[in-house]
N, C-alpha and C. Protein backbone atom coordinates (compact mmCIF):
# COMPACT_ATOMS: atom_id res chain seq x y z
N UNK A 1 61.88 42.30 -37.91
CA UNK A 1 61.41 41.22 -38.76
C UNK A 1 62.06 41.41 -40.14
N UNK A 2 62.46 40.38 -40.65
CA UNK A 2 63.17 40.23 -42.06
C UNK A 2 62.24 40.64 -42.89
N UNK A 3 62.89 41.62 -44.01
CA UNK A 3 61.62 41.40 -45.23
C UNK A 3 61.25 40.53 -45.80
N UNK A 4 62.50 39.36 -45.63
CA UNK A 4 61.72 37.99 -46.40
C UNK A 4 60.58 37.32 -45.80
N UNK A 5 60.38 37.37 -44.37
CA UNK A 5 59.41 36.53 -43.31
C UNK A 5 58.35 37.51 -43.94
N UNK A 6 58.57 38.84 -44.12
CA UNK A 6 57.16 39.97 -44.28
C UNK A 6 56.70 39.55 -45.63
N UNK A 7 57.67 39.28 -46.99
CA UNK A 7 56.99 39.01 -48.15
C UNK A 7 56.61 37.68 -48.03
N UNK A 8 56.75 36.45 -47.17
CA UNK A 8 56.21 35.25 -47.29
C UNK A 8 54.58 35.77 -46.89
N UNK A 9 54.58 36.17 -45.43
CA UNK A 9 53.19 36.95 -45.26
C UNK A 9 52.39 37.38 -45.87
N UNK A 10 52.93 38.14 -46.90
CA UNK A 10 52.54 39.14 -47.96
C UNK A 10 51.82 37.70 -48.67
N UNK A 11 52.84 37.40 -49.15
CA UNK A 11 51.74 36.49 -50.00
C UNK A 11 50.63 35.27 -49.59
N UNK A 12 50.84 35.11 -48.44
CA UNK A 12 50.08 34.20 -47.78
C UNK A 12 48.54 35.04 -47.57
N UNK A 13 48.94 36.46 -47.14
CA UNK A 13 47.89 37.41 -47.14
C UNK A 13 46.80 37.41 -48.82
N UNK A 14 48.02 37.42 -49.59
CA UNK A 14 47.63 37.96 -51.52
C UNK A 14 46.87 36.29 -51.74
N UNK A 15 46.75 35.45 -51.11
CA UNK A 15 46.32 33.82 -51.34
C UNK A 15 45.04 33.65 -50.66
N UNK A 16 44.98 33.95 -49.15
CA UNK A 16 43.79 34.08 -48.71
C UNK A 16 42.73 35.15 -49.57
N UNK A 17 43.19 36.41 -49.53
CA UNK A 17 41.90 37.40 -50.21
C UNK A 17 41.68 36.83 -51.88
N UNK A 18 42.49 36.06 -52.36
CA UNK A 18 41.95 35.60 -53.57
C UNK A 18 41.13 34.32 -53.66
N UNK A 19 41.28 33.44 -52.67
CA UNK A 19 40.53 31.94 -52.27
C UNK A 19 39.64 32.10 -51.70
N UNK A 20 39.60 32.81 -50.16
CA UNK A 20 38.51 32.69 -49.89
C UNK A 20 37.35 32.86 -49.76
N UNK A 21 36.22 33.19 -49.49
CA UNK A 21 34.52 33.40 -49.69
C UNK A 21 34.52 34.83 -50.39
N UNK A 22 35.85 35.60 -50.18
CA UNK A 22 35.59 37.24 -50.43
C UNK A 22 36.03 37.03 -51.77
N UNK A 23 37.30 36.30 -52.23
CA UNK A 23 37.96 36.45 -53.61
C UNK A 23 38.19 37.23 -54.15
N UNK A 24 38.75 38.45 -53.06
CA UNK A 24 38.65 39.96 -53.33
C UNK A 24 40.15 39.95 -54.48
N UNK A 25 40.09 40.25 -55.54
CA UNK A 25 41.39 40.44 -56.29
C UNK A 25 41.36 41.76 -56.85
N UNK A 26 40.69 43.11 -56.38
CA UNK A 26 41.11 44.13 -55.99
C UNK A 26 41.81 44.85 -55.81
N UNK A 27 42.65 44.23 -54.67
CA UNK A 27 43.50 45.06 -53.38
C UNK A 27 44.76 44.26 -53.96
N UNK A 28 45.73 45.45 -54.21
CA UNK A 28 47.50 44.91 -54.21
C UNK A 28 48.20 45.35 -52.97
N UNK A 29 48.53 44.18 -52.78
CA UNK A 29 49.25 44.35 -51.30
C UNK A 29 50.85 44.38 -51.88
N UNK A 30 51.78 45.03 -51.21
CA UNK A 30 53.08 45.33 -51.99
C UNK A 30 53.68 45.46 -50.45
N UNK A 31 55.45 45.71 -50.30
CA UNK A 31 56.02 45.86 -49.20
C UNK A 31 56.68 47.22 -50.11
N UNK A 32 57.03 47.73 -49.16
CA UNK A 32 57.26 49.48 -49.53
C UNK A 32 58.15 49.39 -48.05
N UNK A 33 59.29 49.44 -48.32
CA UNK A 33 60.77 48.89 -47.26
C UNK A 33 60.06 48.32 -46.65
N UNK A 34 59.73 48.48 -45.28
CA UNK A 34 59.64 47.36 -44.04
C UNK A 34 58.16 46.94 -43.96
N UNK A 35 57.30 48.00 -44.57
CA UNK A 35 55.83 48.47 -44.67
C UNK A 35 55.28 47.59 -45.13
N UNK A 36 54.08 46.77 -45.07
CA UNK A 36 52.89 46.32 -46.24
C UNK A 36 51.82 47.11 -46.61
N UNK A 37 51.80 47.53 -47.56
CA UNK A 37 50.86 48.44 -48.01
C UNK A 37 49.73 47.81 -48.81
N UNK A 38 48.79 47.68 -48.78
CA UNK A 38 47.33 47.39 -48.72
C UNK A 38 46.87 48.40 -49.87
N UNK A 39 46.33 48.26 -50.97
CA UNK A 39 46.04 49.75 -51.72
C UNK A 39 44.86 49.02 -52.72
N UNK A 40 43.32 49.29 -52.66
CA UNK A 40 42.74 49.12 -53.87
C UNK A 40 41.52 49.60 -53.74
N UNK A 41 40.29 48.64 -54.43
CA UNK A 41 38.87 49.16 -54.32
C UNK A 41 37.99 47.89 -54.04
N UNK A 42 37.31 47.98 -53.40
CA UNK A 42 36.30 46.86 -52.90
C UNK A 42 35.00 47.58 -53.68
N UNK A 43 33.92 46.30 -53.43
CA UNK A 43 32.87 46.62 -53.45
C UNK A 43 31.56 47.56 -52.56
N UNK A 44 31.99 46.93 -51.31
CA UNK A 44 31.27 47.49 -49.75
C UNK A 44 31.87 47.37 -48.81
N UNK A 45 31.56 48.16 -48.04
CA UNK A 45 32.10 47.88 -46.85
C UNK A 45 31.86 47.13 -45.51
N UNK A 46 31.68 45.95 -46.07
CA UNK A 46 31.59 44.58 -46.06
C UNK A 46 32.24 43.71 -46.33
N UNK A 47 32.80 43.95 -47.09
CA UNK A 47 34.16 43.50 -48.26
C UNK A 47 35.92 44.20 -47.53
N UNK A 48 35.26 45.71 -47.27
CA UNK A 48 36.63 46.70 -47.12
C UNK A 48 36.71 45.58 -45.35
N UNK A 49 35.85 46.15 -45.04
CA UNK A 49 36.34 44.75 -43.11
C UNK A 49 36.75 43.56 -43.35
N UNK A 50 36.22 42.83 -44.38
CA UNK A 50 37.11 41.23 -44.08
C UNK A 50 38.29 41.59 -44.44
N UNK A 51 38.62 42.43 -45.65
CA UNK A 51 40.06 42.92 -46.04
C UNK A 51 40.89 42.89 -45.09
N UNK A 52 40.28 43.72 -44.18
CA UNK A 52 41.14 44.82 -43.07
C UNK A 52 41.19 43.55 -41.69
N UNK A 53 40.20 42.75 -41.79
CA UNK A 53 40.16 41.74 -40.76
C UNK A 53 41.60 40.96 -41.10
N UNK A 54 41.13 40.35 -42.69
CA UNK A 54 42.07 39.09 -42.97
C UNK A 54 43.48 39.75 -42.88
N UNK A 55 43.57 40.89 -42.91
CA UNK A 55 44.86 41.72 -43.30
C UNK A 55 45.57 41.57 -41.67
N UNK A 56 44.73 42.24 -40.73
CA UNK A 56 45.23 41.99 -39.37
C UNK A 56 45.85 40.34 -39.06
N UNK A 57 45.03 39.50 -39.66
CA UNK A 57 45.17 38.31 -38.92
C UNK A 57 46.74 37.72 -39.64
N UNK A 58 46.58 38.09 -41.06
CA UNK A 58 47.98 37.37 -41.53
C UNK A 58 49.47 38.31 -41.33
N UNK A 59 48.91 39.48 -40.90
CA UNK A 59 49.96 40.64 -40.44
C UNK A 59 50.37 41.13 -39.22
N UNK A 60 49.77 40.29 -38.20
CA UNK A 60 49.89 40.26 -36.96
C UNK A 60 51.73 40.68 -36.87
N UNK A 61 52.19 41.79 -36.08
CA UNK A 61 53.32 41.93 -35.77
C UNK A 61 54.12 42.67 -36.89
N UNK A 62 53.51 43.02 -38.08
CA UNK A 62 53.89 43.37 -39.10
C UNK A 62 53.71 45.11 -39.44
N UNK A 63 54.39 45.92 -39.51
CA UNK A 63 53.86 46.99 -39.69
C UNK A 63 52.85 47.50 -41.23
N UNK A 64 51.86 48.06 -41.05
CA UNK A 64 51.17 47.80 -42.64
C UNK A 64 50.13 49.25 -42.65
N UNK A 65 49.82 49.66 -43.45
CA UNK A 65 48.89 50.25 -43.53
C UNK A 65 47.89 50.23 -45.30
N UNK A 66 46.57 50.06 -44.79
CA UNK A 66 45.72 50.26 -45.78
C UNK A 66 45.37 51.48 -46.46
N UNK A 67 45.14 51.14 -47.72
CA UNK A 67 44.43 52.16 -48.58
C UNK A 67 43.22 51.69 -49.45
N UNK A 68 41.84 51.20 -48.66
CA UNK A 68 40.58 50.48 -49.66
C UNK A 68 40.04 51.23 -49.38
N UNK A 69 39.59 51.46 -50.93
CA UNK A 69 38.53 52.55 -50.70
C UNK A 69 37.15 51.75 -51.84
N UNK A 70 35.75 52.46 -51.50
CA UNK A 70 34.69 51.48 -51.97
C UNK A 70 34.27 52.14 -53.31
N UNK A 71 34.36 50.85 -54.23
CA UNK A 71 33.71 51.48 -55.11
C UNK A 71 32.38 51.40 -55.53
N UNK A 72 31.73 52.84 -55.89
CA UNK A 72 30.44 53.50 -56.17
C UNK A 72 29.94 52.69 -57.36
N UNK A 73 28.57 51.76 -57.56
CA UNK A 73 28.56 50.96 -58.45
C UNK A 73 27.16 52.04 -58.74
N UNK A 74 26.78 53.16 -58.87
CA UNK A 74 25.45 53.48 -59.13
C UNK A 74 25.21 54.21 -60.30
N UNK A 75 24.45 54.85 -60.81
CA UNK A 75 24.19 55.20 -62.10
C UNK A 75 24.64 56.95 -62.07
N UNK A 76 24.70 57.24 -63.17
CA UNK A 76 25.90 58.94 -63.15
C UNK A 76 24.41 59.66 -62.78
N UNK A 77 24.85 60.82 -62.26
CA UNK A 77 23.31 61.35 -61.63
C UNK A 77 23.02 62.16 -62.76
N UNK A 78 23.87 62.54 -63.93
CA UNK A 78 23.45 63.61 -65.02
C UNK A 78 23.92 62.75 -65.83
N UNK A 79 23.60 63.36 -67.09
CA UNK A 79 24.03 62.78 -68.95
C UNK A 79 25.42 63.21 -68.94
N UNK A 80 25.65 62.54 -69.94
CA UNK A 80 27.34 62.84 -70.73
C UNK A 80 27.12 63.70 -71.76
N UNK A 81 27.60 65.24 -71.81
CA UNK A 81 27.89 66.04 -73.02
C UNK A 81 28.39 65.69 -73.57
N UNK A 82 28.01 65.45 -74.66
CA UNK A 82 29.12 65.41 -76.07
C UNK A 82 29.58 66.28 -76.41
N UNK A 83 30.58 66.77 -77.54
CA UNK A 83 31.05 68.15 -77.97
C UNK A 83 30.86 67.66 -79.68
């Protein structure tokens, strides 16, 4: 597959996760030679599956691998020292 057919993908992929119901703008998807690489932070993992769903569906045939990882929205379990 051409890298150009893979970066049209790419962005067709970078259009869906920003439009639809998820509007995940998060995750940078990039081509790294033949690769799509997937790399950011979601909210839940709830969020990280439609990623990884919508990611399959517009990457079908495409070689790719993810990197979402979730981010921890909770309160610090100790204080902040000052100096």
């Amino acid at each position: 597959m051409s890298t150009d057919i893979i970066e049209y993908r790419i962005e067709h992929l970078r259009d869906r996760l920003a439009r639809e119901e998820l509007a995940e703008l998060g995750v940078r998807v990039e081509l790294h030679g033949s690769r799509a690489v997937l790399r950011g932070c979601v909210g839940d993992e709830e969020r990280r599956a439609a990623v990884l769903r919508i990611a399959g569906e517009e990457l079908a045939g495409v070689d790719w691998y993810a990197d979402v990882s979730l981010s921890r929205s909770c309160p610090p379990d100790h204080a902040e020292e000052l100096s």
